[in-house]
Every structure is written in C-alpha cells, then in structure tokens.
Protein backbone atom coordinates (compact mmCIF):
# COMPACT_ATOMS: atom_id res chain seq x y z
CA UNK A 1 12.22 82.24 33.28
CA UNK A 2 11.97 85.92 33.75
CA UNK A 3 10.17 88.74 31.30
CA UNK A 4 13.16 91.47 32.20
CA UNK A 5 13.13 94.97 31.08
CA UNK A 6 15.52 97.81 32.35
CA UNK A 7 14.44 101.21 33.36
CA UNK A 8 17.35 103.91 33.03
CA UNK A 9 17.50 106.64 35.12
CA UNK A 10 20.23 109.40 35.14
CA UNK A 11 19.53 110.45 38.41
CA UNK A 12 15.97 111.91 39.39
CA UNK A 13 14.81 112.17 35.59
CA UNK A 14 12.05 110.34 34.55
CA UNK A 15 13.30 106.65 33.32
CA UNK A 16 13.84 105.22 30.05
CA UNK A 17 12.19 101.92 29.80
CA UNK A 18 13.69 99.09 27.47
CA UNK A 19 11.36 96.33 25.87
CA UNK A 20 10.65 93.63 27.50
CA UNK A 21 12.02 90.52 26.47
CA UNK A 22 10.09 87.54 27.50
CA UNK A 23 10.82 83.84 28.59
CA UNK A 24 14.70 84.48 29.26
CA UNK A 25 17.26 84.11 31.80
CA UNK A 26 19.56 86.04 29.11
CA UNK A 27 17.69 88.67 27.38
CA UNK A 28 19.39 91.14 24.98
CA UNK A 29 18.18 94.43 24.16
CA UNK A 30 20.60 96.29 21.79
CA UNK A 31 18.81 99.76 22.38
CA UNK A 32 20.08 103.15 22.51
CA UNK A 33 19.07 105.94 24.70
CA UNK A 34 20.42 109.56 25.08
CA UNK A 35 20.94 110.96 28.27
CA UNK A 36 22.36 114.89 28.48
CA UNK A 37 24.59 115.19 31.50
CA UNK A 38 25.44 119.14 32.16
CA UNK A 39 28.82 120.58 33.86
CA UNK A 40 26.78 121.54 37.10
CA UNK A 41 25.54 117.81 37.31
CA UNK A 42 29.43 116.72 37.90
CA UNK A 43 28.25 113.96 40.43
CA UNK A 44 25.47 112.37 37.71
CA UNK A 45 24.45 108.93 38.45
CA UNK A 46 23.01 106.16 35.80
CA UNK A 47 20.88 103.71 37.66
CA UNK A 48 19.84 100.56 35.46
CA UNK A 49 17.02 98.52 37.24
CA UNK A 50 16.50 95.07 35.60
CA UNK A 51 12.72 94.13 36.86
CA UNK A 52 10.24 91.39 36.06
CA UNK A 53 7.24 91.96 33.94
CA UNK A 54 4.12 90.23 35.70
CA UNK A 55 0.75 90.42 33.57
CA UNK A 56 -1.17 89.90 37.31
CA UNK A 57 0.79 91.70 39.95
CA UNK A 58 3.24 94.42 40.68
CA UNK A 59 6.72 93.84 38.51
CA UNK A 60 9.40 92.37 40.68
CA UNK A 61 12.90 94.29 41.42
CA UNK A 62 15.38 91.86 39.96
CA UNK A 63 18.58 93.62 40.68
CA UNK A 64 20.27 97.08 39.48
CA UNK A 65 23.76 98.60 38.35
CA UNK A 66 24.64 102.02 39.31
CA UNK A 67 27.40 104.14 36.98
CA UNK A 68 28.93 107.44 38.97
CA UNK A 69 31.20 109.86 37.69
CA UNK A 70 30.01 110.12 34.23
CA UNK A 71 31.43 113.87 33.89
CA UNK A 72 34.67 112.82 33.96
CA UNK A 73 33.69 109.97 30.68
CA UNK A 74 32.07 113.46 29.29
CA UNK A 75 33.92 115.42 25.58
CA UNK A 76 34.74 118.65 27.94
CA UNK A 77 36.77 115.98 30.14
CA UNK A 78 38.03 113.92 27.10
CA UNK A 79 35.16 111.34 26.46
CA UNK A 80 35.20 108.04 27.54
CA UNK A 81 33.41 104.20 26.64
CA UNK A 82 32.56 101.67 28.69
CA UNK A 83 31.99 98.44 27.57
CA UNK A 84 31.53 95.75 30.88
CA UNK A 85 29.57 93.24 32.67
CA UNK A 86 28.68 94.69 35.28
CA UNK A 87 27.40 92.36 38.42
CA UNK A 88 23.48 93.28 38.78
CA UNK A 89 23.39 93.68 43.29
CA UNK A 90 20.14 93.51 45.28
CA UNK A 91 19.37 96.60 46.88
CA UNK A 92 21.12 95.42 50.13
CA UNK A 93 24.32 95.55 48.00
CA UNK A 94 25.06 91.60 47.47
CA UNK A 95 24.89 90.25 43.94
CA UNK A 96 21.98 88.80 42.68
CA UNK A 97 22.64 85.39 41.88
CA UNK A 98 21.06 83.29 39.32
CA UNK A 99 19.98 79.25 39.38
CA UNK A 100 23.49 78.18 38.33
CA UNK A 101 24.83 79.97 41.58
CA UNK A 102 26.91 82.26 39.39
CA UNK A 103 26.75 86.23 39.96
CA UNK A 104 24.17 87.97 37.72
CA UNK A 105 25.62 90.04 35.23
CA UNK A 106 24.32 92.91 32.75
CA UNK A 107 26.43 93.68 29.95
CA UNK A 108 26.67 97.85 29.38
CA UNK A 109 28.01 99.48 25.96
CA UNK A 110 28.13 103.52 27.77
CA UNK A 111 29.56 106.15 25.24
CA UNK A 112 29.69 109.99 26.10
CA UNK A 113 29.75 112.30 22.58
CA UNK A 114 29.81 115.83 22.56
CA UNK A 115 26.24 116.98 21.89
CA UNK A 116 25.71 117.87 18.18
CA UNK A 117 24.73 121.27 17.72
C-alpha cells in the first residue's frame, strides 16, 4: 500500500498539499482549495502530483495530472466544471499503472466561480 498525498500547483505558485491518507491503493480526500487565475495568466496550468509519504526517506513521485486552459473554464469566459478521472502518467508521459495492470486514475471535481467581492 501507498501513504498518497497530492500537492497542487497552479503553475509556479507555491503548492497546496492534501492530507495524507495512509495504507491505501484508493485514497479519497474530499478537500477544497482556491486557486485565483488572472486574465494575463490565459495559459494557467494545474499540476496535481500524487506522491508517497515515507517516514525514512525522500517521498516517492507516484504519478501527476496536468489541467491547461483553465481561462477559458473561467466566469469572464462563461465558467466551466470538470468532473473526470483523469489517468495519473509518469513523468515520461505513460500511465502509471497499478498491481491489477489497470491505468491509474485520480478522480478531479474542478469548478471556476467568479471571485466574490
């Protein structure tokens, strides 16, 4: 089993880190994050990281999602949702496959709202 946590990264910010969820091939984290993505950033990218927690060594890279074009899910271009599994790819590009040979996926709930003022 794996202790997985995501870091979130809208493109050179500092990351949002999720809990980590130990002893699970199939954790679920249910948390929310706010990221504020401004006309002049048109070509924004959300990078999701899924990584192993290790108590004794460095965490391991487990695989990672990238989301472009999130101005055009933004309220000045309409808004937009996504709600996918998205395959989780090793940094050479292939999908990370699990022990049951299947494609590793990470289930993403993205919503763009107009900023409250």
């Amino acid at each position: 089993t794996i202790d997985a946590y995501v870091l979130l990264q809208l493109d050179n910010e500092h990351p949002f880190r999720t809990a980590t969820v130990k002893k699970n091939y199939n954790p679920k984290w249910n948390e929310t994050f706010t990221f504020t993505i401004l006309p002049e950033a048109r070509d924004s990218k959300l990078k999701l990281t899924v990584m192993d927690w290790d108590n004794t060594t460095a965490d391991d890279f487990v695989g990672q999602v990238e989301i472009k074009d999130l101005w055009d899910m933004s309220p000045a271009q309409g808004g937009g949702r996504i709600d996918a599994s998205m395959p989780l790819l090793r940094l050479d590009g292939n999908p990370v496959v699990g022990e049951d040979k299947k494609p590793s996926m990470l289930h993403i709930t993205l919503e763009c709202k107009a900023e409250a003022r």
